[in-house]
Protein backbone atom coordinates (compact mmCIF):
# COMPACT_ATOMS: atom_id res chain seq x y z
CA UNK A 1 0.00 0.00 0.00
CA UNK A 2 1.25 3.77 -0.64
CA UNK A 3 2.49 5.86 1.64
CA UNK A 4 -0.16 8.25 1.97
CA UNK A 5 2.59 11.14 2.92
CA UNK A 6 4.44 10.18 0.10
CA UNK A 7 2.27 10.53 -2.08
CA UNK A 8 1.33 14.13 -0.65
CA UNK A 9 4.82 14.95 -1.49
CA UNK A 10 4.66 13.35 -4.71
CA UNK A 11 1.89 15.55 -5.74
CA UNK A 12 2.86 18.67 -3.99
CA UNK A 13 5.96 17.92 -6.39
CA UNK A 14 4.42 18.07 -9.74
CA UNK A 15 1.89 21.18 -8.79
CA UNK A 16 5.54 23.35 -8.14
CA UNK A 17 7.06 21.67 -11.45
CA UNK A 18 3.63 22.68 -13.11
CA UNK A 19 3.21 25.81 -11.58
CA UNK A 20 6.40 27.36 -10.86
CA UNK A 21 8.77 25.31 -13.34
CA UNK A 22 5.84 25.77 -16.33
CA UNK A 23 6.15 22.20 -17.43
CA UNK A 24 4.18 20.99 -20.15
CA UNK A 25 1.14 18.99 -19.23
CA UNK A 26 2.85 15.54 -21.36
CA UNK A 27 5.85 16.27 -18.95
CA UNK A 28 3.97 16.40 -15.51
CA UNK A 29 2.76 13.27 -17.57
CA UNK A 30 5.70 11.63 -17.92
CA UNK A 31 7.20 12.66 -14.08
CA UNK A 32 4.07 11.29 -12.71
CA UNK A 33 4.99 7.77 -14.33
CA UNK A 34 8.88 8.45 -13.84
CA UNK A 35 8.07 8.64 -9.28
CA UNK A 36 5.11 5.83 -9.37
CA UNK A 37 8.35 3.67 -9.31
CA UNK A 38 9.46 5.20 -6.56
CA UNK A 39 5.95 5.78 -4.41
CA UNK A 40 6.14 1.94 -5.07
CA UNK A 41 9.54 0.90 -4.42
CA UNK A 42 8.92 2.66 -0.81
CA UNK A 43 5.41 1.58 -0.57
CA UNK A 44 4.28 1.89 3.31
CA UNK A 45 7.89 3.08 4.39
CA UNK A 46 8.18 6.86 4.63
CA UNK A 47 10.50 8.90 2.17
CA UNK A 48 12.24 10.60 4.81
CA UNK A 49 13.81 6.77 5.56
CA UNK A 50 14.71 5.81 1.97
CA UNK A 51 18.40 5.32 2.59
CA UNK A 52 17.19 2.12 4.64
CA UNK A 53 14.88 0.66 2.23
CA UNK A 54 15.69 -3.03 1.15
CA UNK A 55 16.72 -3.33 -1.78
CA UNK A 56 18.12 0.04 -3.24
CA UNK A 57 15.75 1.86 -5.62
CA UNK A 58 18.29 1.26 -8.93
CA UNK A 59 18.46 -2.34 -7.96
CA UNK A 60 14.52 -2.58 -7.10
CA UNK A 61 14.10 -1.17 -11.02
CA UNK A 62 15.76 -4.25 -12.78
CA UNK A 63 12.35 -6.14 -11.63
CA UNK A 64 10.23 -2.92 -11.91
CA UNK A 65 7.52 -2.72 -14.79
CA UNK A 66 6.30 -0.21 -16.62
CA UNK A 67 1.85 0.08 -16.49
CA UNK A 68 0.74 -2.83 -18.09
CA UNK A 69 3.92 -3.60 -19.22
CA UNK A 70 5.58 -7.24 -19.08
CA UNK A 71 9.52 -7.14 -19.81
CA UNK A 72 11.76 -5.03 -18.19
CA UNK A 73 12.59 -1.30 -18.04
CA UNK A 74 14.67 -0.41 -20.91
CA UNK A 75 18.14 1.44 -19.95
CA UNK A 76 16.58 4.71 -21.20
CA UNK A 77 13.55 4.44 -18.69
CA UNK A 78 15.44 3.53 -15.90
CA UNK A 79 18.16 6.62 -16.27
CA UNK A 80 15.18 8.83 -16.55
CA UNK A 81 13.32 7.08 -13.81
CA UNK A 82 16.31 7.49 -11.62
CA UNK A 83 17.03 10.90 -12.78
CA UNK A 84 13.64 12.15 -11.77
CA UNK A 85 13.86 10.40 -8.43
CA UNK A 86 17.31 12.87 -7.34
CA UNK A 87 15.67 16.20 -8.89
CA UNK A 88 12.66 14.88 -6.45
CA UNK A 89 14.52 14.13 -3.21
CA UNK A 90 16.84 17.01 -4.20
CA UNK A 91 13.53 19.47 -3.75
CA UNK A 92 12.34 17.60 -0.57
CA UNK A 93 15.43 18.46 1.01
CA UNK A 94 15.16 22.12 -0.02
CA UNK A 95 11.35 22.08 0.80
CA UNK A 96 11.50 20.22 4.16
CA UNK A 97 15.02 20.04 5.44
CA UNK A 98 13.81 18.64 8.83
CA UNK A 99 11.72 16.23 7.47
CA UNK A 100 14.57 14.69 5.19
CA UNK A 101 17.24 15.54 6.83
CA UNK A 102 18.57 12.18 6.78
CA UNK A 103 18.70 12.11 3.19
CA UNK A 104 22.27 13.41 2.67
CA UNK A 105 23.12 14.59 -1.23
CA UNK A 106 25.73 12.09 -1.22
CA UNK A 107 22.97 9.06 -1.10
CA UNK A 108 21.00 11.02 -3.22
CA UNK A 109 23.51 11.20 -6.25
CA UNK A 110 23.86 6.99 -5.65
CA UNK A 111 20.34 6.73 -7.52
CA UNK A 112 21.78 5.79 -10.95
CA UNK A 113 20.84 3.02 -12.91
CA UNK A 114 22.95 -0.23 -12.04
CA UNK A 115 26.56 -0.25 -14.16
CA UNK A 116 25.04 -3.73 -16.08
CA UNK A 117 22.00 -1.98 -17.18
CA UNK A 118 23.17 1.57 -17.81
CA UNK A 119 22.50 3.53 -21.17
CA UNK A 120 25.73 1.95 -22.82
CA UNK A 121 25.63 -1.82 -21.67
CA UNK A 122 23.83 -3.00 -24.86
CA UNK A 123 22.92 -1.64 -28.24
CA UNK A 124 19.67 0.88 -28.25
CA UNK A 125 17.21 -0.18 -30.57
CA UNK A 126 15.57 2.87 -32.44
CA UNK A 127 12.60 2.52 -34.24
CA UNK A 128 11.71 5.63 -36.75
CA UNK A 129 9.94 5.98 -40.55
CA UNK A 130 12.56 5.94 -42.16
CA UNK A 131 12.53 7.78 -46.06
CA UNK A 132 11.31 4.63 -47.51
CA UNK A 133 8.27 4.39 -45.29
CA UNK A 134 7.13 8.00 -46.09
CA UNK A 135 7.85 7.46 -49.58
CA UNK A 136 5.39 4.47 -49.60
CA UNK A 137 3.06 6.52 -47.37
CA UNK A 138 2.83 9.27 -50.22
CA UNK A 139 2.17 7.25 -53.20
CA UNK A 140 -0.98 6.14 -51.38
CA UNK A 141 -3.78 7.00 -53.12
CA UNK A 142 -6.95 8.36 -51.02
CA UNK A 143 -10.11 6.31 -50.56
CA UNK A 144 -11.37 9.31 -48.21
CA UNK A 145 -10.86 12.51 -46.99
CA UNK A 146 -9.52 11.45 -43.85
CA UNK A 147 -6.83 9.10 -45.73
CA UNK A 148 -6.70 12.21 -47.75
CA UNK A 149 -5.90 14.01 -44.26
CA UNK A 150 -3.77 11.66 -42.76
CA UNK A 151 -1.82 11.20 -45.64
CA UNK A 152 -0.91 14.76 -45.65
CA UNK A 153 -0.34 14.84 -41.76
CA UNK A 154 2.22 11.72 -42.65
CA UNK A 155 3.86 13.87 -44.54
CA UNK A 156 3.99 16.59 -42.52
CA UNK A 157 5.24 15.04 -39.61
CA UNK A 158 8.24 14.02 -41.42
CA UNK A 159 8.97 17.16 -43.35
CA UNK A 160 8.57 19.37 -40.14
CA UNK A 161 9.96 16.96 -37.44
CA UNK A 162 7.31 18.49 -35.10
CA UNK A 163 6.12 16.66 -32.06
CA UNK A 164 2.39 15.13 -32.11
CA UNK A 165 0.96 17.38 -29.50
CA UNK A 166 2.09 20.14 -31.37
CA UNK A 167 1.27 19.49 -34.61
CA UNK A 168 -2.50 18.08 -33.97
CA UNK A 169 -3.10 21.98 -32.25
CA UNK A 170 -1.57 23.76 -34.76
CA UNK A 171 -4.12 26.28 -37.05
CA UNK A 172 -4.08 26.69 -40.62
CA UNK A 173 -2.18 30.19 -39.89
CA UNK A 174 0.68 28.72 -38.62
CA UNK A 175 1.67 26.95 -41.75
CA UNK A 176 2.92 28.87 -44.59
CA UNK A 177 3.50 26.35 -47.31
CA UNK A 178 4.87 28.74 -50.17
CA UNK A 179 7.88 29.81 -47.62
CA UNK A 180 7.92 25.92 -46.25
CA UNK A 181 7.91 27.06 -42.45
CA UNK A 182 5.88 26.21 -39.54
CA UNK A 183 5.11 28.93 -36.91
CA UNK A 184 5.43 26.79 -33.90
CA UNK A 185 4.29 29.79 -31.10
CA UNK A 186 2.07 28.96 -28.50
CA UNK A 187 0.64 32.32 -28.47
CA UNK A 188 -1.67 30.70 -31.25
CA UNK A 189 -2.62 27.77 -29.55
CA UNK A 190 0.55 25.41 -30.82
CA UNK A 191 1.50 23.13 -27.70
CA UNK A 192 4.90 23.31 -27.88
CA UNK A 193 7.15 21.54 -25.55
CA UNK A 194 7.97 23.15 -22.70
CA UNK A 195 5.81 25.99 -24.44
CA UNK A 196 9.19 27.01 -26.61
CA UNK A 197 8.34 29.13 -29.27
CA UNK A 198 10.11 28.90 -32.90
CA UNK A 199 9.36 29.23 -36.66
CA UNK A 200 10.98 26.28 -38.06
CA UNK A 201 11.22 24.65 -41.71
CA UNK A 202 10.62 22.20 -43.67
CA UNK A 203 12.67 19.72 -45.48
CA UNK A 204 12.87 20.37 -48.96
CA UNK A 205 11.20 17.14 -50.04
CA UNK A 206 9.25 18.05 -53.31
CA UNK A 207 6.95 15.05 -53.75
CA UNK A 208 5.67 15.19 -49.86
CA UNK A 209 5.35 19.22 -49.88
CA UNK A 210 3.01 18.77 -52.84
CA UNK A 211 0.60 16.65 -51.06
CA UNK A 212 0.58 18.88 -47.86
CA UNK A 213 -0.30 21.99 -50.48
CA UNK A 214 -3.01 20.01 -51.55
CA UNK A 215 -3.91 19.22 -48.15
CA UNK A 216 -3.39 22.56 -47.31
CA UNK A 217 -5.24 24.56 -50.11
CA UNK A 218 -8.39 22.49 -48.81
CA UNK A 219 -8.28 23.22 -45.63
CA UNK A 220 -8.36 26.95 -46.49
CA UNK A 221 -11.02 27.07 -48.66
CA UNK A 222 -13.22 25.17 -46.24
CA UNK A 223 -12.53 26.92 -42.80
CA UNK A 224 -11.33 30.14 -41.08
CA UNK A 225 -7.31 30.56 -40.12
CA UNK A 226 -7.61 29.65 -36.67
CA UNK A 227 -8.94 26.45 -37.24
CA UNK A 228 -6.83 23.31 -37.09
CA UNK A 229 -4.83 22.54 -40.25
CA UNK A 230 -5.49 18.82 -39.38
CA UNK A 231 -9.45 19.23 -39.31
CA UNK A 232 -12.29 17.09 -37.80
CA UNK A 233 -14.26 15.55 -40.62
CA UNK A 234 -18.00 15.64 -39.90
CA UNK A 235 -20.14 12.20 -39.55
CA UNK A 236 -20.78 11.79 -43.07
CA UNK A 237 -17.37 11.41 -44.23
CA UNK A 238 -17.64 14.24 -46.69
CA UNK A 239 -17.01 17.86 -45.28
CA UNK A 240 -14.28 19.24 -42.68
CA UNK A 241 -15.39 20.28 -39.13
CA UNK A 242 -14.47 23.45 -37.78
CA UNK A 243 -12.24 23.19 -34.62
CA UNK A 244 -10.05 25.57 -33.60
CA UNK A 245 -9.16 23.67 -30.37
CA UNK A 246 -7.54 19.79 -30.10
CA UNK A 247 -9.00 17.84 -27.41
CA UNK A 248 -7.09 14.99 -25.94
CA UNK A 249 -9.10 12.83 -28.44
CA UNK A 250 -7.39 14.08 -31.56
CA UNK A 251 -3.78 12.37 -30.68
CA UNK A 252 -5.69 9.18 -30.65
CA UNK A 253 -7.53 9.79 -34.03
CA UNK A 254 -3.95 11.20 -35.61
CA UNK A 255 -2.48 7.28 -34.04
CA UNK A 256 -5.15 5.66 -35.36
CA UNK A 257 -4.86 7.38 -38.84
CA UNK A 258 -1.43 6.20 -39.08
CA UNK A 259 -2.20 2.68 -37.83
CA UNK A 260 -4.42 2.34 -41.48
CA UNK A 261 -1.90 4.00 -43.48
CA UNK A 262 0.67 1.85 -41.70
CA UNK A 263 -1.82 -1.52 -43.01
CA UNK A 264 -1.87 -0.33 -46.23
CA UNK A 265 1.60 0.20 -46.99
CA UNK A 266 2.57 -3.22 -44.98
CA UNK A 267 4.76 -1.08 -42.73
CA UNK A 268 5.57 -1.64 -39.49
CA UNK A 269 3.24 1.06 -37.45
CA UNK A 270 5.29 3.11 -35.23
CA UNK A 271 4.01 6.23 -33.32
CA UNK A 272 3.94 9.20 -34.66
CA UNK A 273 6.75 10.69 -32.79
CA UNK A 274 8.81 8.19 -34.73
CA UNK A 275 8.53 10.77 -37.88
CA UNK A 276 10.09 13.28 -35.91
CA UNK A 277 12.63 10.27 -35.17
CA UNK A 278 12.70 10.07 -39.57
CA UNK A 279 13.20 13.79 -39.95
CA UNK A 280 16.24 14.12 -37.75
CA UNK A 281 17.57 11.19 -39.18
CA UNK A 282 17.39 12.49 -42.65
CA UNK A 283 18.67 15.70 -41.72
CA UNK A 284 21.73 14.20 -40.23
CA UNK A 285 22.93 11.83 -42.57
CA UNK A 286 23.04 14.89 -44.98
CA UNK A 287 24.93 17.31 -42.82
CA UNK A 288 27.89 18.65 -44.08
CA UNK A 289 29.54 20.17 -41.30
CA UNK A 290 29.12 22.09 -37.91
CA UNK A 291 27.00 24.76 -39.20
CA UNK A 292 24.39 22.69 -40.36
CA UNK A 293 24.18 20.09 -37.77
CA UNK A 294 23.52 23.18 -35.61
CA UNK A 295 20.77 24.51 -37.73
CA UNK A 296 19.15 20.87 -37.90
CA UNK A 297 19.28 21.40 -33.91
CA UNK A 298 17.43 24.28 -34.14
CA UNK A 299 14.74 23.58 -36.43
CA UNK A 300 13.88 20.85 -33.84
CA UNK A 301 13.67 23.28 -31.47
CA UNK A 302 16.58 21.85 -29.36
CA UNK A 303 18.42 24.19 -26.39
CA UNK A 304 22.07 22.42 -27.88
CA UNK A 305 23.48 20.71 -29.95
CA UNK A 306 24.91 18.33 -27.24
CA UNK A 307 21.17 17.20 -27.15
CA UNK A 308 20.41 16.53 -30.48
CA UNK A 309 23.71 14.36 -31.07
CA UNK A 310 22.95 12.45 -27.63
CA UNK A 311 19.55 11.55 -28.74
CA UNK A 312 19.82 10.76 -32.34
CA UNK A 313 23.39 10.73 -32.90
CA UNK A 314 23.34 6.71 -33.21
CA UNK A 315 20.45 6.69 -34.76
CA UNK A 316 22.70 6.64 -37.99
CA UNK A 317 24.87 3.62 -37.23
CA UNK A 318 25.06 2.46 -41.02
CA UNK A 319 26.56 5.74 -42.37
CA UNK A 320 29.12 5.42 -39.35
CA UNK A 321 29.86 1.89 -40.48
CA UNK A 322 29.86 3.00 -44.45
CA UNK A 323 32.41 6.00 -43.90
CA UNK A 324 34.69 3.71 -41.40
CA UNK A 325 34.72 0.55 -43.91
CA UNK A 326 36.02 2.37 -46.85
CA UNK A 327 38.76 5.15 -45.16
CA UNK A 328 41.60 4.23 -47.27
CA UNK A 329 39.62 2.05 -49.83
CA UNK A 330 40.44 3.95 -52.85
CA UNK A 331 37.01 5.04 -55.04
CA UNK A 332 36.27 2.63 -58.22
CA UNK A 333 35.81 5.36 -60.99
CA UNK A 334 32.57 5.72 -62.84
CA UNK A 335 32.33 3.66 -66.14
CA UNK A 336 30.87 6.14 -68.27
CA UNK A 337 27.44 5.34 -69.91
CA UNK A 338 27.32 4.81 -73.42
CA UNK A 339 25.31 8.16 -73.82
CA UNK A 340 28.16 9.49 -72.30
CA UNK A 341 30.56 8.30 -74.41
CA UNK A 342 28.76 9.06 -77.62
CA UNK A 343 28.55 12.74 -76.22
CA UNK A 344 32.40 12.81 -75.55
CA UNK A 345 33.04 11.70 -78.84
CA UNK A 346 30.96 14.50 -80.45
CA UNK A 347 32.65 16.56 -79.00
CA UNK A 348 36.11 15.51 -79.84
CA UNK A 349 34.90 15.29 -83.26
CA UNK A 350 33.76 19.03 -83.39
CA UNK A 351 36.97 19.89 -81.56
CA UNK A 352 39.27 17.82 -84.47
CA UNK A 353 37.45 17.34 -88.05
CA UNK A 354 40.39 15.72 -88.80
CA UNK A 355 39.96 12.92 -85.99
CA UNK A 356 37.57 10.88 -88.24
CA UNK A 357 39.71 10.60 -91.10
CA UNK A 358 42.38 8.86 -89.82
CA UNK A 359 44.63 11.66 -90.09
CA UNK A 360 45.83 12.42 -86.22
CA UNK A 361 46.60 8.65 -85.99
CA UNK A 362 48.70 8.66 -88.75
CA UNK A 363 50.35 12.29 -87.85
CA UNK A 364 51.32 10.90 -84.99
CA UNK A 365 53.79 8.54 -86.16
């Protein structure tokens, strides 16, 4: 059973990262999930006596589960799981020194994930639409408007790189499809991350910007500006819904949009945060240098660089293994094409009348 003064804490917790620390709703989310390890791992023993608890927290995680979850926490959960547990006893100290005064910020910094199950004890599986995918995805033809719409949110979600939440509330005025950028402000109603405001842009992908102009030009001619660019579509199938608001009901529909495209293509279905997984990875396998690996950072509305690399940086394993394989191979050259060949000839021809002749071979000697 819980800890009933834990879990006073616990909540008292995520009102001050909500109110004071302006976290996102899908973080307080997230937290929420991150400590209902540790509200568990404690159960009916206070907080303020968690250096005595039997077995440690990080050790109590390698048999910890996830909601409804059966295998075990995956490396990534368990750093955040444990990261979330310091920042919490970190403010419990600050908030009620007497109360946890026993909690010293040596023990504290011991919550890390066990050596054997840490971030870099086994290779990261990363699942993302890769160009192939969206490729498939866009030469889908439309049975209905909503495939019609999904289609085009598909494609959006890979061209922009924007997170779900954020795309499903944006409004037709925030796109601007002849200057491919995306106003991403919540001052008009775009939940943003950490409510981060940017104007970002889109990948220069001809074939999937068409079919969001499409998209796009319909929406516009159909509804007001501050409606949502992807629309409710009315009972009978037929006509687009004015909303100028997402409810929590609209991430589902966008999922479940992408779980028929994903049937019809034969593609593995993935979230949709998994495009923004594609974009980046796209973006970063065609980086030339600094300068541009910083702007890719940017457009996904990163605070660094540092965090972009540490989060998708081995995402592209294959062009690491492609450039490392052939340092010192030397380059086959090209076998020119026949067309080429007949071109270069022309040329030489035009260049030396007398080369057909006979007379340069003979000339020289």
């Amino acid at each position: 059973m819980i800890n009933r003064k834990n879990y006073a804490d616990v909540l008292y917790y995520l009102d001050y990262s909500r109110r004071v620390l302006q976290l996102a709703d899908a973080s307080i989310h997230n937290i929420r999930g991150y400590l209902r390890h540790l509200l568990e791992w404690a159960d009916e023993r206070s907080f303020d006596s968690a250096k005595e608890i039997d077995p440690s927290f990080p050790v109590y995680l390698l048999s910890a589960r996830n909601s409804g979850g059966e295998g075990q926490l995956a490396p990534s959960t368990m750093k955040k799981t444990c990261e979330y547990a310091r920042r919490f006893f970190d403010f419990c100290r600050n908030e009620w020194p007497k109360k946890y005064k026993n909690l010293s910020l040596n023990w504290i910094d011991t919550i890390r994930p066990p050596r054997s199950k840490g971030m870099h004890s086994e290779l990261q599986q990363h699942d993302f639409y890769d160009f192939e995918s969206i490729q498939k995805i866009a030469a889908l033809v439309p049975e209905s408007l909503r495939e019609e719409r999904d289609i085009a949110a598909a494609c959006y979600l890979y061209l922009s790189g924007m997170r779900a939440d954020a795309f499903i509330s944006m409004p037709i005025k925030a796109v601007d499809m002849q200057s491919h950028r995306v106003s991403q402000l919540p001052k008009l109603g775009v939940r943003t991350k950490n409510h981060k405001a940017a104007i970002t842009t889109l990948l220069p992908i001809q074939a999937l910007i068409d079919i969001c102009d499409q998209w796009n030009d319909k929406v516009r001619a159909n509804l007001p500006d501050d409606a949502l660019w992807y629309a409710p579509i009315k009972g009978d199938g037929e006509n687009l819904l004015y909303r100028s608001y997402a409810s929590k009901g609209r991430r589902r529909m966008l999922e479940k949009g992408i779980k028929n495209l994903c049937k019809k293509t034969g593609i593995e279905y993935k979230s949709p945060h998994k495009f923004r997984h594609g974009h980046v990875v796209f973006a970063l396998s065609r980086v030339k240098d600094m300068a541009e690996l910083k702007a890719v950072s940017q457009n996904v509305m990163h605070s660094s660089v540092g965090i972009t690399d540490s989060i998708y940086g081995n995402l592209v394993d294959d062009k690491v293994h492609s450039v490392i394989s052939n340092i010192g191979v030397e380059k086959k050259k090209e076998t020119p094409n026949l067309e080429n060949l007949v071109s270069l000839f022309t040329q030489m021809i035009r260049e030396n009348p007398g080369l057909i002749s006979g007379q340069d071979f003979h000339n020289e000697g």
